[in-house]
N, C-alpha and C. Protein backbone atom coordinates (compact mmCIF):
# COMPACT_ATOMS: atom_id res chain seq x y z
N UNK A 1 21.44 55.06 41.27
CA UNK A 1 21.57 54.29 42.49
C UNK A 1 21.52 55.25 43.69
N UNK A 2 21.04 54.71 44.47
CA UNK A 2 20.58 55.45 46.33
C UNK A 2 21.17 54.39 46.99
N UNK A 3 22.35 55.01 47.80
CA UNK A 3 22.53 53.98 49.02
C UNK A 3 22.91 55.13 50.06
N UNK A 4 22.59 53.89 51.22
CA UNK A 4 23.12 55.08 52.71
C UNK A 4 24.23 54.07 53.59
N UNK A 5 25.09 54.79 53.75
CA UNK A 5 25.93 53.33 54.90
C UNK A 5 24.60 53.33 56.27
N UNK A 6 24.48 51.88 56.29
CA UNK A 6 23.54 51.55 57.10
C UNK A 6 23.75 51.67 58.27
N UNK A 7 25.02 51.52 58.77
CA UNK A 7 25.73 51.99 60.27
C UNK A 7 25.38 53.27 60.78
N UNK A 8 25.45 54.38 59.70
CA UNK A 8 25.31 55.65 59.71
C UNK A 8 24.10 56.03 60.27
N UNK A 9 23.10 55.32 59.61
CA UNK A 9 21.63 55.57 59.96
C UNK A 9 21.38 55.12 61.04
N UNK A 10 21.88 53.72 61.66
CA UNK A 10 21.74 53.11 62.74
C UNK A 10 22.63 54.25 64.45
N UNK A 11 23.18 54.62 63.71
CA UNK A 11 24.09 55.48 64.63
C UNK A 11 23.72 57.03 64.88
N UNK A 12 23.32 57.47 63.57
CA UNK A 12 22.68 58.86 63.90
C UNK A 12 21.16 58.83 64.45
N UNK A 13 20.90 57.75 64.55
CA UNK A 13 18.97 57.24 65.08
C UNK A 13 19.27 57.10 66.53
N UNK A 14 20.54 56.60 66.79
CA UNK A 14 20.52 56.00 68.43
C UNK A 14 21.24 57.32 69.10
N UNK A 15 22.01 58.02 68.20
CA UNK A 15 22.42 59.47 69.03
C UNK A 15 21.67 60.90 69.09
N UNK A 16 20.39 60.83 67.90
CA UNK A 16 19.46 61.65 68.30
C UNK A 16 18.76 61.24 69.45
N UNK A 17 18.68 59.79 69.47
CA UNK A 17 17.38 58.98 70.42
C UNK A 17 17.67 59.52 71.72
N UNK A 18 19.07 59.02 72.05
CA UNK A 18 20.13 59.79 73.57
C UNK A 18 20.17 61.29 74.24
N UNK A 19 20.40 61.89 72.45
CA UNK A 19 19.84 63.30 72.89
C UNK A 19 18.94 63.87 73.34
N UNK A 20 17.79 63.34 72.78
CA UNK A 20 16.60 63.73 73.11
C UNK A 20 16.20 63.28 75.01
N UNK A 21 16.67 62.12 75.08
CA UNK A 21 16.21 61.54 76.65
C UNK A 21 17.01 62.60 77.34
N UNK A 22 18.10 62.86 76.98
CA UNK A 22 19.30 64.13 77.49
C UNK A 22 18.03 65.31 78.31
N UNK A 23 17.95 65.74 76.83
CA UNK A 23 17.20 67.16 76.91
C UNK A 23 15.73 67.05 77.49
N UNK A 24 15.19 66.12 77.71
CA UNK A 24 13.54 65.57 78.52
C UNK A 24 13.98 65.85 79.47
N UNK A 25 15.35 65.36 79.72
CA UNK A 25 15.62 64.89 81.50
C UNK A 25 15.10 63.95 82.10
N UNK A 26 15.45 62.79 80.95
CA UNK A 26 15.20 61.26 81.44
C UNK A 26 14.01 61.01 80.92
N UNK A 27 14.47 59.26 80.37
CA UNK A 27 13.50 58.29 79.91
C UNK A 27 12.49 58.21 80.64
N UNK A 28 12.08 58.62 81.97
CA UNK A 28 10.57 58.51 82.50
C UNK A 28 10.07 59.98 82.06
N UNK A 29 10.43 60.70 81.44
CA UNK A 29 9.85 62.60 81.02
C UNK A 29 8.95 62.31 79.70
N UNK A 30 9.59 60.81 78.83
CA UNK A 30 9.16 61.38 77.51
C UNK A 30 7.72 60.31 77.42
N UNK A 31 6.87 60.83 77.09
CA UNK A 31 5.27 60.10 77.19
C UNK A 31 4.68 59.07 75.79
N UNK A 32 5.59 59.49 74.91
CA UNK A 32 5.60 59.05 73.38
C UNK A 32 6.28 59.57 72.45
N UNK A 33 6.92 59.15 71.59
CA UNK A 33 7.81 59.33 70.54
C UNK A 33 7.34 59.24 69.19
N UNK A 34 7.65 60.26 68.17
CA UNK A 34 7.02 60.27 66.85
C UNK A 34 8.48 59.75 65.75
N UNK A 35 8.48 58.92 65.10
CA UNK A 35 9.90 58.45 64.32
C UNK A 35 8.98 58.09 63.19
N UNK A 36 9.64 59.22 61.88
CA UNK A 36 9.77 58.63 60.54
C UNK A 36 11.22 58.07 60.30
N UNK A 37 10.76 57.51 59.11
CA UNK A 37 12.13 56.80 58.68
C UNK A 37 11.65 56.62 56.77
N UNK A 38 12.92 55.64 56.34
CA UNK A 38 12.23 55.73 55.35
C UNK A 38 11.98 54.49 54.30
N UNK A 39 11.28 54.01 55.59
CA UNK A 39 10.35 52.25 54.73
C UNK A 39 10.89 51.53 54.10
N UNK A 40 11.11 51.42 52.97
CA UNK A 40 11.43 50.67 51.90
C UNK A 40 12.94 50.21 51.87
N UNK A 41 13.68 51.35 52.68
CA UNK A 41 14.95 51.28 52.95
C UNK A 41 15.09 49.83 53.13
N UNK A 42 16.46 49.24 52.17
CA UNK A 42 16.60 48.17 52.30
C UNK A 42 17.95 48.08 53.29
N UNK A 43 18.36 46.62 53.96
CA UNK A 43 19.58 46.60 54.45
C UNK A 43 19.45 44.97 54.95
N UNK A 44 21.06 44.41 54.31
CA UNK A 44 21.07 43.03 54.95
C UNK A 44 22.60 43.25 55.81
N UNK A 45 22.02 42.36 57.07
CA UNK A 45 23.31 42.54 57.82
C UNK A 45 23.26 40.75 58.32
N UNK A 46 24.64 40.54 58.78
CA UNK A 46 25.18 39.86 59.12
C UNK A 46 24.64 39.61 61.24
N UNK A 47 23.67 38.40 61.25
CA UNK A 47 22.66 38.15 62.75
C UNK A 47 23.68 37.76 63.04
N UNK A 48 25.09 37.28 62.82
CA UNK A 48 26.13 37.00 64.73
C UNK A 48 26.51 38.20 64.61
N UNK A 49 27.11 39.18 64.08
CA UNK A 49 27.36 40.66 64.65
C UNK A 49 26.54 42.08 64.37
N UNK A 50 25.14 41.60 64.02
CA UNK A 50 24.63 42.55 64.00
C UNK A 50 25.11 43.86 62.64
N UNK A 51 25.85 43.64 62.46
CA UNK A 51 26.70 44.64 61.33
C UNK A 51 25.85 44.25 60.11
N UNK A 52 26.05 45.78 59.51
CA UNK A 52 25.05 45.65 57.91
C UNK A 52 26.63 45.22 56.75
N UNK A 53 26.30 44.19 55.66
CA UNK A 53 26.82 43.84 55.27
C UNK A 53 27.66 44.59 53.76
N UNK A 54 26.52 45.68 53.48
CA UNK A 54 27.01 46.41 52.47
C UNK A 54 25.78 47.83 52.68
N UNK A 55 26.19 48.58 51.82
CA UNK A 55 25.39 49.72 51.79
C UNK A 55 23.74 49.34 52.33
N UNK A 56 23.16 50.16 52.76
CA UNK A 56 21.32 50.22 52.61
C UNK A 56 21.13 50.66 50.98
N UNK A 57 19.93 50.13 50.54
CA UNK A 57 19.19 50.41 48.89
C UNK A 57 18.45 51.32 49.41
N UNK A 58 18.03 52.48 49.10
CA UNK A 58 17.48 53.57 49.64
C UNK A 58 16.08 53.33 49.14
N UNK A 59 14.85 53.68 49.23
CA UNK A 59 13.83 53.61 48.85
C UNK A 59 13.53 53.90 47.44
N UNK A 60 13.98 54.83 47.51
CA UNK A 60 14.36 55.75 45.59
C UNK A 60 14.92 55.49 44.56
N UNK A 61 15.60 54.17 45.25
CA UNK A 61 16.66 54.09 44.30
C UNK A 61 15.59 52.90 43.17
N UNK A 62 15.81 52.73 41.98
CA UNK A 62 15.42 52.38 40.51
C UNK A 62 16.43 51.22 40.07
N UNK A 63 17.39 50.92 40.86
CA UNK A 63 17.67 49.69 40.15
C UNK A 63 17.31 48.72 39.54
N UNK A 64 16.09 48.36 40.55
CA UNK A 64 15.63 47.04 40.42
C UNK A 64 14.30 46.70 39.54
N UNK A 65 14.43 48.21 38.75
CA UNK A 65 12.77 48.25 37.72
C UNK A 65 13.02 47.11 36.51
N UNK A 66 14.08 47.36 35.99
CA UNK A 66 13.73 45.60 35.16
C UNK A 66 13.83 44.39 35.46
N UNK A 67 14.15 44.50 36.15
CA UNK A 67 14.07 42.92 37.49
C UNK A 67 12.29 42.81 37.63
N UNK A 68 11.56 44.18 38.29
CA UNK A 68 9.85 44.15 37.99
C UNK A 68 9.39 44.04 36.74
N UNK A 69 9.88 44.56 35.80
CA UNK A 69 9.67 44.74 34.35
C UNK A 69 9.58 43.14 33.91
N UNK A 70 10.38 42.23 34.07
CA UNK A 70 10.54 40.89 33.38
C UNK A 70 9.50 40.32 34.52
N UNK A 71 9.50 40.55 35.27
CA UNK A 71 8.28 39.39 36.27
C UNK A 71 6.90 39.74 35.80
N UNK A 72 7.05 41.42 35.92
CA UNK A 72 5.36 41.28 35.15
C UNK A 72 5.22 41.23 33.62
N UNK A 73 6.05 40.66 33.12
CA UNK A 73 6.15 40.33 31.48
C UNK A 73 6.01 38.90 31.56
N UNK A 74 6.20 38.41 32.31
CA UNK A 74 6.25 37.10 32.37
C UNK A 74 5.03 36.46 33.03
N UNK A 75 3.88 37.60 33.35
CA UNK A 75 3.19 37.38 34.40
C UNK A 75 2.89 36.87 35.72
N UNK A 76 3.91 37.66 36.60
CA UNK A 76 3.95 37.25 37.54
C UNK A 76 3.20 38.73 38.66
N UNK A 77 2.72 39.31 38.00
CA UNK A 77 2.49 40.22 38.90
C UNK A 77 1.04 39.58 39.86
N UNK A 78 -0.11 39.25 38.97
CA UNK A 78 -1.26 38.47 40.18
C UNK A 78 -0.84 37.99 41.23
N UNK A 79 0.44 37.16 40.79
CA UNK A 79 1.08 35.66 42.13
C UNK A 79 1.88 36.92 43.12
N UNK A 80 2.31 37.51 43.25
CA UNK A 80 2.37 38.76 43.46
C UNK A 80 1.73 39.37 43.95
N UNK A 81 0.66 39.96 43.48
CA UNK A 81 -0.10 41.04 44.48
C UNK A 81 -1.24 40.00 45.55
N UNK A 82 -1.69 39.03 44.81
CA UNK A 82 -2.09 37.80 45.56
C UNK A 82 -1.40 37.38 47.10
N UNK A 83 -0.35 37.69 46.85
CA UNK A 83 0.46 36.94 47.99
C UNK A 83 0.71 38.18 49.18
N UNK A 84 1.06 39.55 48.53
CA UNK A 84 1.66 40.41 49.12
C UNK A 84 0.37 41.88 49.09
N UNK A 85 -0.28 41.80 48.82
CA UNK A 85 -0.71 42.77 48.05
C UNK A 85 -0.42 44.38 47.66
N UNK A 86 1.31 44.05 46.73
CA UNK A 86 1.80 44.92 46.21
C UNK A 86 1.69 44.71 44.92
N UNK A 87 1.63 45.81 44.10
CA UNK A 87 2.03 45.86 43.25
C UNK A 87 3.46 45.52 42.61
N UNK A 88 4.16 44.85 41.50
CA UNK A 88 5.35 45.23 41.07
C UNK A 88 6.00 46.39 41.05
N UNK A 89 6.53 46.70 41.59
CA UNK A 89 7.75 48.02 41.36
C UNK A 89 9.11 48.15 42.33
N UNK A 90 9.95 48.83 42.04
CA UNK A 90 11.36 49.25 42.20
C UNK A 90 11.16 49.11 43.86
N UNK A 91 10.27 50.42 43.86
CA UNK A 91 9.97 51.24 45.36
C UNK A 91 10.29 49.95 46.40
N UNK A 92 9.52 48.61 46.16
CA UNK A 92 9.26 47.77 47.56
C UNK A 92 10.61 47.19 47.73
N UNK A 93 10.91 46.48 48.54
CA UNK A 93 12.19 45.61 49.12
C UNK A 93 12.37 44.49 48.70
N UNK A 94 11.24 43.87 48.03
CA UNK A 94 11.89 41.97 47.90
C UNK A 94 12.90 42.24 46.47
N UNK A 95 12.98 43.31 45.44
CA UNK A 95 13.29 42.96 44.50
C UNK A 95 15.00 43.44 44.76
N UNK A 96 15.06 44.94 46.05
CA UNK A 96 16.37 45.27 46.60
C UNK A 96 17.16 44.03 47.17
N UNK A 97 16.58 43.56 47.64
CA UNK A 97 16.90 42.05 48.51
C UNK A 97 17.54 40.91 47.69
N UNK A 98 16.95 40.67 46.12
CA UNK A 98 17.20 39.95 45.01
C UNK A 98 18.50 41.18 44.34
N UNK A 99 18.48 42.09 44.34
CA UNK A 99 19.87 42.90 43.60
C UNK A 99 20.86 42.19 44.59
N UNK A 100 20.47 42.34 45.90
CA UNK A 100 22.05 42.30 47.21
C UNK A 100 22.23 40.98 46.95
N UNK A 101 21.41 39.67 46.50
CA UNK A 101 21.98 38.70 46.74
C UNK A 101 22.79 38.01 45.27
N UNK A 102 22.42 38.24 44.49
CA UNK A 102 22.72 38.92 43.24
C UNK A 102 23.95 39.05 43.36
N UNK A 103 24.14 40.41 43.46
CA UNK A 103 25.15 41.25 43.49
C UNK A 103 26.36 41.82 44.67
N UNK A 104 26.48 41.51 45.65
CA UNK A 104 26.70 41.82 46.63
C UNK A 104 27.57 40.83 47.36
N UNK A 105 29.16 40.17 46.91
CA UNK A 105 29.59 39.42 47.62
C UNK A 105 29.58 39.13 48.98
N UNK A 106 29.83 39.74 50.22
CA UNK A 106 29.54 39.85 51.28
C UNK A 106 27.57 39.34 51.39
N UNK A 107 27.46 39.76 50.75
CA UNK A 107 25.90 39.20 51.29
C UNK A 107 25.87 37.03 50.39
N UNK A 108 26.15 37.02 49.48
CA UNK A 108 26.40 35.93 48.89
C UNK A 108 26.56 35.26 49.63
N UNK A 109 28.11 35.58 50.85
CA UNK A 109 29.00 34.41 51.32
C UNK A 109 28.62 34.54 53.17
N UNK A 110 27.09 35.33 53.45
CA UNK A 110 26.60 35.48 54.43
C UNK A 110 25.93 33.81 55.07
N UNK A 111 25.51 33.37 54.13
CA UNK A 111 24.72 31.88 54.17
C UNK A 111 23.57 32.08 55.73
N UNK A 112 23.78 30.94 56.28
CA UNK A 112 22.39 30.93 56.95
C UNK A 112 22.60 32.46 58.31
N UNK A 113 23.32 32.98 58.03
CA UNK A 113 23.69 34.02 58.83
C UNK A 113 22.96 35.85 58.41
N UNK A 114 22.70 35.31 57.08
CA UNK A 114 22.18 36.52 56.14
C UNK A 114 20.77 37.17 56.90
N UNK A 115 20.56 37.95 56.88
CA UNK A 115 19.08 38.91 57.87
C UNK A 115 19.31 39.54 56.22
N UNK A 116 17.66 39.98 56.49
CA UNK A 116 17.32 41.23 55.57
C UNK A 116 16.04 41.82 56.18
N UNK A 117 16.69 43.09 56.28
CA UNK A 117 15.41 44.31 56.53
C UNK A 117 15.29 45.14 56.41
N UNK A 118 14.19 46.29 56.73
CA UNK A 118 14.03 47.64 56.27
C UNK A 118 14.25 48.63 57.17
N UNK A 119 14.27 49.82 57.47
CA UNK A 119 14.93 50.44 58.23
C UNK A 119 13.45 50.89 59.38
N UNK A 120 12.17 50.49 59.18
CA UNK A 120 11.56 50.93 59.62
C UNK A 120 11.30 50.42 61.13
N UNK A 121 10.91 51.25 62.23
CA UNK A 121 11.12 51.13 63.42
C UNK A 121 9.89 50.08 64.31
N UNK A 122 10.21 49.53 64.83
CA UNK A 122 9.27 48.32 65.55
C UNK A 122 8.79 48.92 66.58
């Protein structure tokens, strides 16, 4: 298992972000910004406070390979790559998304309040 507290990431992203405008010498200095992150990163938080509800699923993390394993045994991978055009595997997010709801009381008892997303930047 890979998890990151999602706050963490959200917090060390917005205090490099600060720093950096710091050291430009202001938001009109900087001309464009380069941000990796790391995609797949899963995270469901709670839309009235914005707060992540349990750990982020890290990209790496392998939990969720027999969860892919039984869908494409069952043949579900075409309806699948048809729709999304991914392949089955661990790596992507819908199957992290199916562990948290699964597994993850706080996300369970989230109801129409539940968000899910990836850490990657808009």
């Amino acid at each position: 298992m890979v998890e990151h507290d999602a706050e963490e990431i959200w917090q060390k992203t917005l205090d490099c972000a600060r720093q950096m405008v710091r050291q430009a010498g202001g938001a009109d200095r900087i001309a464009a910004l380069g941000i990796t992150n790391q995609r797949e990163t899963t995270v469901a938080w709670d839309k009235r406070s914005g707060k992540p509800l349990c750990h982020a699923i890290v990209w790496q993390d392998r939990r969720t390979a027999p969860h892919c394993r039984r869908l494409r045994e069952s043949g579900q991978e075409a309806v699948v790559q048809a729709k999304t055009g991914l392949l089955l595997d661990a790596y992507f997010s819908a199957t992290k998304m199916v562990w948290q709801m699964e597994n993850v009381p706080a996300v369970q008892e989230a109801g129409a309040h539940l968000a899910f997303g990836t850490v990657d930047p808009i």
